[in-house]
PDB file of N, CA and C in Angstrom:
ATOM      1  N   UNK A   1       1.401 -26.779  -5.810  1.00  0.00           N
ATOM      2  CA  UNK A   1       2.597 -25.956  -5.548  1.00  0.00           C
ATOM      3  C   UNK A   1       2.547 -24.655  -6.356  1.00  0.00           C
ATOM      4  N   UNK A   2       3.244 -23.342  -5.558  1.00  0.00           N
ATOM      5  CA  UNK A   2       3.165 -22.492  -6.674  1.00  0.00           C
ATOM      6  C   UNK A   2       4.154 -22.031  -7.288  1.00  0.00           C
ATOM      7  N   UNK A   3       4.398 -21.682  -8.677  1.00  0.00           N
ATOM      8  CA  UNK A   3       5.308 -21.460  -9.503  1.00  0.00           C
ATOM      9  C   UNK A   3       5.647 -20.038  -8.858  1.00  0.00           C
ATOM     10  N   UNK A   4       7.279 -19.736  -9.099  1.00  0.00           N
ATOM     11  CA  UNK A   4       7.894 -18.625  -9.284  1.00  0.00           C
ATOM     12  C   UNK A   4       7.323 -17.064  -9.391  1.00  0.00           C
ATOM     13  N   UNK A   5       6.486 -17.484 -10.615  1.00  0.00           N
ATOM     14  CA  UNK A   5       6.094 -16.280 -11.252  1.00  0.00           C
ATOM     15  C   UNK A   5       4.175 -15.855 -10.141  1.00  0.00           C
ATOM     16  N   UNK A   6       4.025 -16.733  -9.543  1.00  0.00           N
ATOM     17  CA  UNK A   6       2.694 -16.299  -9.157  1.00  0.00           C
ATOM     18  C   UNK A   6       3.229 -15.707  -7.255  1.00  0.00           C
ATOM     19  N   UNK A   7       4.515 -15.981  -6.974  1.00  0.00           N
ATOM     20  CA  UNK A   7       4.893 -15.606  -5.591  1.00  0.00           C
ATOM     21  C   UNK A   7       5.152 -13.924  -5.767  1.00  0.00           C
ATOM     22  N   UNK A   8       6.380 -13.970  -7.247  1.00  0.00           N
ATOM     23  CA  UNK A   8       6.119 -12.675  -7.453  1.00  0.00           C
ATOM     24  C   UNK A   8       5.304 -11.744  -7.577  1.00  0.00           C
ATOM     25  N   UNK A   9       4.172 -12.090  -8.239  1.00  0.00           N
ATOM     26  CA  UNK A   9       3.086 -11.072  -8.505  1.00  0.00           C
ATOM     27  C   UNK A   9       2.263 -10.810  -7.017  1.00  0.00           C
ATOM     28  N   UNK A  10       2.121 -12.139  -6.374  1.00  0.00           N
ATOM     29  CA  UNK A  10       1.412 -11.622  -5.045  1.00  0.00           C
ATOM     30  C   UNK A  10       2.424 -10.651  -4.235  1.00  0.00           C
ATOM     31  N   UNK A  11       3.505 -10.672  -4.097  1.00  0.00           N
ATOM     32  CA  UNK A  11       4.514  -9.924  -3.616  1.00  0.00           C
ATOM     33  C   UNK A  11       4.543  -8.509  -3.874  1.00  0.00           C
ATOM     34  N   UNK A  12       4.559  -8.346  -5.310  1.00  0.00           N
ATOM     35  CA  UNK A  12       4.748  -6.661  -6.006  1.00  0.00           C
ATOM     36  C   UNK A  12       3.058  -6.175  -5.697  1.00  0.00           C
ATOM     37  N   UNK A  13       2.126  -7.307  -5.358  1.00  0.00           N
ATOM     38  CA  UNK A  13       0.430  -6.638  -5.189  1.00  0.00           C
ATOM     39  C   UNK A  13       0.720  -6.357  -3.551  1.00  0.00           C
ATOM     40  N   UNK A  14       1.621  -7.055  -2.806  1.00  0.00           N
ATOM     41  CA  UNK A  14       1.221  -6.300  -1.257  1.00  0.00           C
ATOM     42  C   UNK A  14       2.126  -5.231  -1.660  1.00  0.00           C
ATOM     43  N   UNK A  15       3.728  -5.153  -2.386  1.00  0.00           N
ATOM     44  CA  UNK A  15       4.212  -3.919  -1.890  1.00  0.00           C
ATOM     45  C   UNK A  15       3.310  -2.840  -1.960  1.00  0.00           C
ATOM     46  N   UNK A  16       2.446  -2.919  -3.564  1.00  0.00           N
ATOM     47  CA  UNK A  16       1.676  -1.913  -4.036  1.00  0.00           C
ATOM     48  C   UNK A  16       0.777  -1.328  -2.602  1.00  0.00           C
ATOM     49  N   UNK A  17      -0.215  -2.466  -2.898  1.00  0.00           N
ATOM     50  CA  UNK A  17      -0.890  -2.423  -1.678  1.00  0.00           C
ATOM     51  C   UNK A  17      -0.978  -1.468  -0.508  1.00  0.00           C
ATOM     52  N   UNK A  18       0.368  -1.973   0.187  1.00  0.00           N
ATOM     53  CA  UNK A  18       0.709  -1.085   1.569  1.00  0.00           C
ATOM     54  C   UNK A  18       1.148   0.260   0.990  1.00  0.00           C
ATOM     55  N   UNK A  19       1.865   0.234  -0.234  1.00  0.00           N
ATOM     56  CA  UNK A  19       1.834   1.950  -0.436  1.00  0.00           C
ATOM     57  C   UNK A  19       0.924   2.686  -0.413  1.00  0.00           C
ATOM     58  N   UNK A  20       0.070   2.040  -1.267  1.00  0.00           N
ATOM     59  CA  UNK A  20      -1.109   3.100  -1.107  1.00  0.00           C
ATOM     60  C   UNK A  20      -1.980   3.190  -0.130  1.00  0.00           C
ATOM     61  N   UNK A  21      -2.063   2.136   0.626  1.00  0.00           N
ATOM     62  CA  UNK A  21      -2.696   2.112   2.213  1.00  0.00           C
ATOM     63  C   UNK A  21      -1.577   3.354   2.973  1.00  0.00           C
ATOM     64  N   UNK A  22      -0.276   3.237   2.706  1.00  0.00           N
ATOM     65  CA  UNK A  22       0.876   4.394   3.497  1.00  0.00           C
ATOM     66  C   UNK A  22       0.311   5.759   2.919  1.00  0.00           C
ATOM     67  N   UNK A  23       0.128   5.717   1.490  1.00  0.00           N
ATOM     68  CA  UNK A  23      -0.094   7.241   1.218  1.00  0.00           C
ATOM     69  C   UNK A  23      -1.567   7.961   1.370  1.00  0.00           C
ATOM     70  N   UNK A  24      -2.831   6.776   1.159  1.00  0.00           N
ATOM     71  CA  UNK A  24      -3.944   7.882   1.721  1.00  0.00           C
ATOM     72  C   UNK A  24      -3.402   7.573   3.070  1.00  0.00           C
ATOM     73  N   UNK A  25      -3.151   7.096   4.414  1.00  0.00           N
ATOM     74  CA  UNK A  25      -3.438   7.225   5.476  1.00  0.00           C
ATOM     75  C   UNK A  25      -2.566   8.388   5.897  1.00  0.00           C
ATOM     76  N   UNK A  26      -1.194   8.802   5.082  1.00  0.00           N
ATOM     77  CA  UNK A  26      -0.731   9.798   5.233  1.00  0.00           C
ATOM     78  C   UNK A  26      -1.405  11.478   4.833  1.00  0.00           C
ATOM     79  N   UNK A  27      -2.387  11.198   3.687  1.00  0.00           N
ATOM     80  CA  UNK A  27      -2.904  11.690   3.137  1.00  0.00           C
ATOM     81  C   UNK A  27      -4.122  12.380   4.391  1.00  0.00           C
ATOM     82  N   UNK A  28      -4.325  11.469   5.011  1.00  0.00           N
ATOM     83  CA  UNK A  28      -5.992  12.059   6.033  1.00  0.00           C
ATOM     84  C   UNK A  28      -5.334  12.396   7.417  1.00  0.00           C
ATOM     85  N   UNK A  29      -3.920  12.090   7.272  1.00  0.00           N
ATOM     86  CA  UNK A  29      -3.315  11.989   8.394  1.00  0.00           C
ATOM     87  C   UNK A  29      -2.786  13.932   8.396  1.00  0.00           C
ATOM     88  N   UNK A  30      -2.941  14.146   6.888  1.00  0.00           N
ATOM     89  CA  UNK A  30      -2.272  16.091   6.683  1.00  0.00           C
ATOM     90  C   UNK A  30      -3.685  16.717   6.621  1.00  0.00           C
ATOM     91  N   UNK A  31      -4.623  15.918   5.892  1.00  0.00           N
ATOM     92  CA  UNK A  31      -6.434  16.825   6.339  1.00  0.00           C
ATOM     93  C   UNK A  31      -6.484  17.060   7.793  1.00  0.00           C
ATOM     94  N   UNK A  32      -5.970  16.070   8.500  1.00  0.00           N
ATOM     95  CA  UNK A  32      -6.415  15.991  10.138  1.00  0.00           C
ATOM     96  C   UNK A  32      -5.775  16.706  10.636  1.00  0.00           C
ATOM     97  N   UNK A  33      -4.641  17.241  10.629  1.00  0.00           N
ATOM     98  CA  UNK A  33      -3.616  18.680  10.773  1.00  0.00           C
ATOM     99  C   UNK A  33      -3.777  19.244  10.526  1.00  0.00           C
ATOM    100  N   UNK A  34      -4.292  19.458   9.101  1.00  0.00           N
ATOM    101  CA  UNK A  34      -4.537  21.126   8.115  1.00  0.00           C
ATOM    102  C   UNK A  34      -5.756  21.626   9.064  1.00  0.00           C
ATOM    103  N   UNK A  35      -6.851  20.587   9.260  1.00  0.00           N
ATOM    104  CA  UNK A  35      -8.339  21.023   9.781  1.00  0.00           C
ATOM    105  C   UNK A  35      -8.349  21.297  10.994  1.00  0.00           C
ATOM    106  N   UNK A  36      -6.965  21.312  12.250  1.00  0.00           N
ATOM    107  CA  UNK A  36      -6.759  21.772  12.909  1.00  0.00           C
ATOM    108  C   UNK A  36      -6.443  22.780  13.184  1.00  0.00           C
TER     109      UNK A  36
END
């Protein structure tokens, strides 16, 4: 079973996660505009 404290940490690692998957893809998403 898993304790409390190990649901949290996997939790705050996807929010992280998808942010920074949100911000480079936003990131190549303004190169791909600018280079237009």
């Amino acid at each position: 079973m898993f304790n409390g404290k190990v649901i949290v940490k996997i939790f705050l690692f996807n929010i992280y996660f998808v942010k920074n998957l949100a911000s480079m893809f936003h990131f190549t998403l303004d190169k791909e505009v600018a280079g237009k």
